[in-house]
Structures are given as structure tokens and as C-alpha cells.
C-alpha atoms as a PDB file:
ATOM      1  CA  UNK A   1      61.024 231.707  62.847  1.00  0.00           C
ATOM      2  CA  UNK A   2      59.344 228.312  63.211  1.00  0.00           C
ATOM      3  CA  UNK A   3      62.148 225.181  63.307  1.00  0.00           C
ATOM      4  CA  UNK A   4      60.657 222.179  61.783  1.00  0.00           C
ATOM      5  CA  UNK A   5      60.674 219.459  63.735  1.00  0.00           C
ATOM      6  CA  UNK A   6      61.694 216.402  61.974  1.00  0.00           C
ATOM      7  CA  UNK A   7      60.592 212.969  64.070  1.00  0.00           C
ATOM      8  CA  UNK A   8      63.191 210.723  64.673  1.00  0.00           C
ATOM      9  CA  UNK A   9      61.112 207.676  64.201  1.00  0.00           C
ATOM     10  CA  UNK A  10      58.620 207.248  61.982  1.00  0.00           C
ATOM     11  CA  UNK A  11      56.316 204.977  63.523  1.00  0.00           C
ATOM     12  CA  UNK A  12      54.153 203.997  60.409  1.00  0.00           C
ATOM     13  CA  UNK A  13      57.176 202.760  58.845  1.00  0.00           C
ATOM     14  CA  UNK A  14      58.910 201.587  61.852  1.00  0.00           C
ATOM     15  CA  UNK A  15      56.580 199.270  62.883  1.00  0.00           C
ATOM     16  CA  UNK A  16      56.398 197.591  59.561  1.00  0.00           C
ATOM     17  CA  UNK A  17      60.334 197.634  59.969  1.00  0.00           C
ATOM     18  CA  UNK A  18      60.217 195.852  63.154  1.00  0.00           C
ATOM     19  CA  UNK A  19      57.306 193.433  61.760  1.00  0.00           C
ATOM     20  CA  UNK A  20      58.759 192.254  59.118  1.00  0.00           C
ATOM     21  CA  UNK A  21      62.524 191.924  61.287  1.00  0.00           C
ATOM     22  CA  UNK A  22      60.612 189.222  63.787  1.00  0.00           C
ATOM     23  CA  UNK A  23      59.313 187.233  61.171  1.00  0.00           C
ATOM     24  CA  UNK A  24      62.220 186.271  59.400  1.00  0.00           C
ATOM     25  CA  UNK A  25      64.278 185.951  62.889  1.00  0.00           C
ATOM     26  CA  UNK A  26      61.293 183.654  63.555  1.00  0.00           C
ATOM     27  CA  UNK A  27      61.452 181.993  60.249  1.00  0.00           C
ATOM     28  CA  UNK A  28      65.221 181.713  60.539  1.00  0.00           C
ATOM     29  CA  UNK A  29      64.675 179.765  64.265  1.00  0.00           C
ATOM     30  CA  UNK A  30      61.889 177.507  62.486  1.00  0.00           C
ATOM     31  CA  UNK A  31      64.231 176.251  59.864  1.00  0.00           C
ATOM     32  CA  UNK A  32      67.073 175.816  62.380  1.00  0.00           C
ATOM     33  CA  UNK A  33      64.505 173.651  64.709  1.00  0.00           C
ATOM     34  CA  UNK A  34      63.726 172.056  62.026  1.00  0.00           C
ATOM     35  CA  UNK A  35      67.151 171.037  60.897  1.00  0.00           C
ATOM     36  CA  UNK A  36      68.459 170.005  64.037  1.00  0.00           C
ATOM     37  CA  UNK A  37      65.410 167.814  64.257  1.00  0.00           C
ATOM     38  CA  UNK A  38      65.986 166.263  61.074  1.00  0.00           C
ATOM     39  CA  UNK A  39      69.445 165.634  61.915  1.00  0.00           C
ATOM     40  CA  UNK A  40      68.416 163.640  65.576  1.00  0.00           C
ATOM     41  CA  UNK A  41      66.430 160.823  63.258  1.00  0.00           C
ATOM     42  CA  UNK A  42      69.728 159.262  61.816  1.00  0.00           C
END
């Protein structure tokens, strides 16, 4: 009797995951950059 190994993590969709998880924390630190430098100019 073979057990079947089941992976726990799936690194073709894992790294799409994490991809897509560091661009919108980048995103997110953009727009806050951006804010607080729009709110210096008053």
C-alpha cells in the first residue's frame, strides 16, 4: 500500500500567491508616499 503524498506547498501557485502579495504591499507603500508627500506642500 502506496500513501499518497500530498505537497504542502504548491509552488506553481504559491509563487503567484506571493507575487501578487508584494505588489499590492508595494502599491499600498506608493500611495502612502505619495500622500504624505502631497500633504508636506501645504
Amino acid at each position: 500500500m502506496k500513501l499518497i503524498s500530498i505537497p504542502l506547498v504548491d509552488w506553481s501557485n504559491g509563487i503567484i500567491m506571493i507575487a501578487v502579495f508584494a505588489f499590492v504591499v508595494i502599491a499600498m507603500i506608493a500611495v502612502l508616499v505619495s500622500l504624505m508627500n502631497s500633504g508636506k506642500r501645504r
